[in-house]
Protein backbone atom coordinates (compact mmCIF):
# COMPACT_ATOMS: atom_id res chain seq x y z
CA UNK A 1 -3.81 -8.25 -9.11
CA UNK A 2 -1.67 -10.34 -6.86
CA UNK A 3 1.83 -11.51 -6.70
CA UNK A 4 3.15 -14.78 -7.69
CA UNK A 5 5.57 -16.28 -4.89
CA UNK A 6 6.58 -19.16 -7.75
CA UNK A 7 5.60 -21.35 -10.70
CA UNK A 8 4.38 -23.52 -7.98
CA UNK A 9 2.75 -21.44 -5.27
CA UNK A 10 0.13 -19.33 -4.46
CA UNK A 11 -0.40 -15.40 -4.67
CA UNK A 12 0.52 -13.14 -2.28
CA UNK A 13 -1.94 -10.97 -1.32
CA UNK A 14 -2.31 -8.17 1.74
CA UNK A 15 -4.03 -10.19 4.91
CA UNK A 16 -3.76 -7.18 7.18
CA UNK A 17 -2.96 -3.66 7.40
CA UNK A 18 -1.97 -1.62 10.58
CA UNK A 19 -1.77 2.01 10.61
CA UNK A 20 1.54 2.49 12.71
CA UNK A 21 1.86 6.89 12.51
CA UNK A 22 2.09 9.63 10.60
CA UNK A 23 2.00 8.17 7.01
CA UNK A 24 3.38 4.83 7.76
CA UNK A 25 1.61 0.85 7.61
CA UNK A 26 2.55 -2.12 8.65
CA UNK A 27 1.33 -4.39 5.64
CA UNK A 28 0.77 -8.11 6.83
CA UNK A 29 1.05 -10.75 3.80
CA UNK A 30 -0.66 -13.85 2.86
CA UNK A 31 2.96 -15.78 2.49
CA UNK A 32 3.84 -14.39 6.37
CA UNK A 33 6.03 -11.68 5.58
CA UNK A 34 5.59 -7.84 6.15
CA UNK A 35 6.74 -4.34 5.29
CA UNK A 36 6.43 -0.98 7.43
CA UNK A 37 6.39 1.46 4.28
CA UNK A 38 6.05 5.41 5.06
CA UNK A 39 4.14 6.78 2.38
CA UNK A 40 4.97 10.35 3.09
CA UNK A 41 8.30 10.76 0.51
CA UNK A 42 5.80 9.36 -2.29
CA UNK A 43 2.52 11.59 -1.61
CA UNK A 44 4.86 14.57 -0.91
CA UNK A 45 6.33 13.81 -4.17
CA UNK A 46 3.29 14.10 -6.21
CA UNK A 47 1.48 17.48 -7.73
CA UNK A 48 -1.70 15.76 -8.17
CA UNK A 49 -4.15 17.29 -5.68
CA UNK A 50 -5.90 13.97 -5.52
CA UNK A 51 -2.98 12.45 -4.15
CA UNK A 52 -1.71 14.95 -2.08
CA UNK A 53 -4.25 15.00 -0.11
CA UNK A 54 -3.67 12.19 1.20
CA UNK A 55 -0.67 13.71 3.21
CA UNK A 56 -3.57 14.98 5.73
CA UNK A 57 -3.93 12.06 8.64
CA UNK A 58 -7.49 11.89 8.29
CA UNK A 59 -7.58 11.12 4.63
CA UNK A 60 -4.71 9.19 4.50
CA UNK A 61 -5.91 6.88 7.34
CA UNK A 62 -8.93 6.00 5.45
CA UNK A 63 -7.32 3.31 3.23
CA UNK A 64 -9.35 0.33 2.41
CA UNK A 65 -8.55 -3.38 2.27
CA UNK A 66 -10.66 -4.93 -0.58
CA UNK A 67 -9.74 -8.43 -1.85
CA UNK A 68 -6.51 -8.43 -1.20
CA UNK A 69 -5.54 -4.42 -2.29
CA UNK A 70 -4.45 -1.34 -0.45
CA UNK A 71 -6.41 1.28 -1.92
CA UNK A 72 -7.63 4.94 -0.89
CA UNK A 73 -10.84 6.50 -2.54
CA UNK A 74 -12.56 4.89 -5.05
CA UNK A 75 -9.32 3.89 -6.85
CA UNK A 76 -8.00 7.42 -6.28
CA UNK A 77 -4.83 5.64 -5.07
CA UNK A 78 -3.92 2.32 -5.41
CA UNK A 79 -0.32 0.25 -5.45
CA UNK A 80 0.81 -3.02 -7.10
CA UNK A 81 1.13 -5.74 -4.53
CA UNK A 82 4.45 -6.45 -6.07
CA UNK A 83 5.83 -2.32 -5.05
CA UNK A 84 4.43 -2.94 -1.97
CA UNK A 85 5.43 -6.41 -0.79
CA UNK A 86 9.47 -5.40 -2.02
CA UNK A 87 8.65 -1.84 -0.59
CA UNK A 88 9.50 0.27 -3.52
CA UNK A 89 6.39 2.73 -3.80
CA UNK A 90 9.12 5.13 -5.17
CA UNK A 91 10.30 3.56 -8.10
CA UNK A 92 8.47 5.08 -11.12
């Protein structure tokens, strides 16, 4: 899944990720842009043990970049590009 910049452009996808601290990336964009999002308010937020653990820095630093996604697991947690390129993991 990938976001469309416009009728006429490409898709955005993630180029790069770069774990910063704590629970926090620096998310690197196809169109140039980036974010610094701090996951920490959403995986505290959750009472799903499978996300929650993710609050632990050796979990959580074992994201993966495949084809363009940020994902953890084997899909155990996964965000649309379009959350994470407006940062807004929060919104529900």
């Amino acid at each position: 899944m990938s976001l469309k910049k416009s009728k006429h452009s490409q898709f955005i996808q993630i180029k790069e990720i770069v774990h910063l601290d704590g629970l926090k990336l620096s998310i690197y964009f196809s169109d140039g842009s980036n974010q610094i999002i701090d996951f920490k308010s959403f995986l505290s937020g959750s009472a799903h043990p499978q996300i929650r653990k993710y609050l632990q820095p050796k979990n959580f630093k074992e994201y993966k970049l495949i084809d363009g996604e940020l994902m953890w697991g084997d899909f155990d947690l996964i965000f649309p590009i379009r959350d994470l390129y407006e940062n807004q993991i929060d919104r529900g």
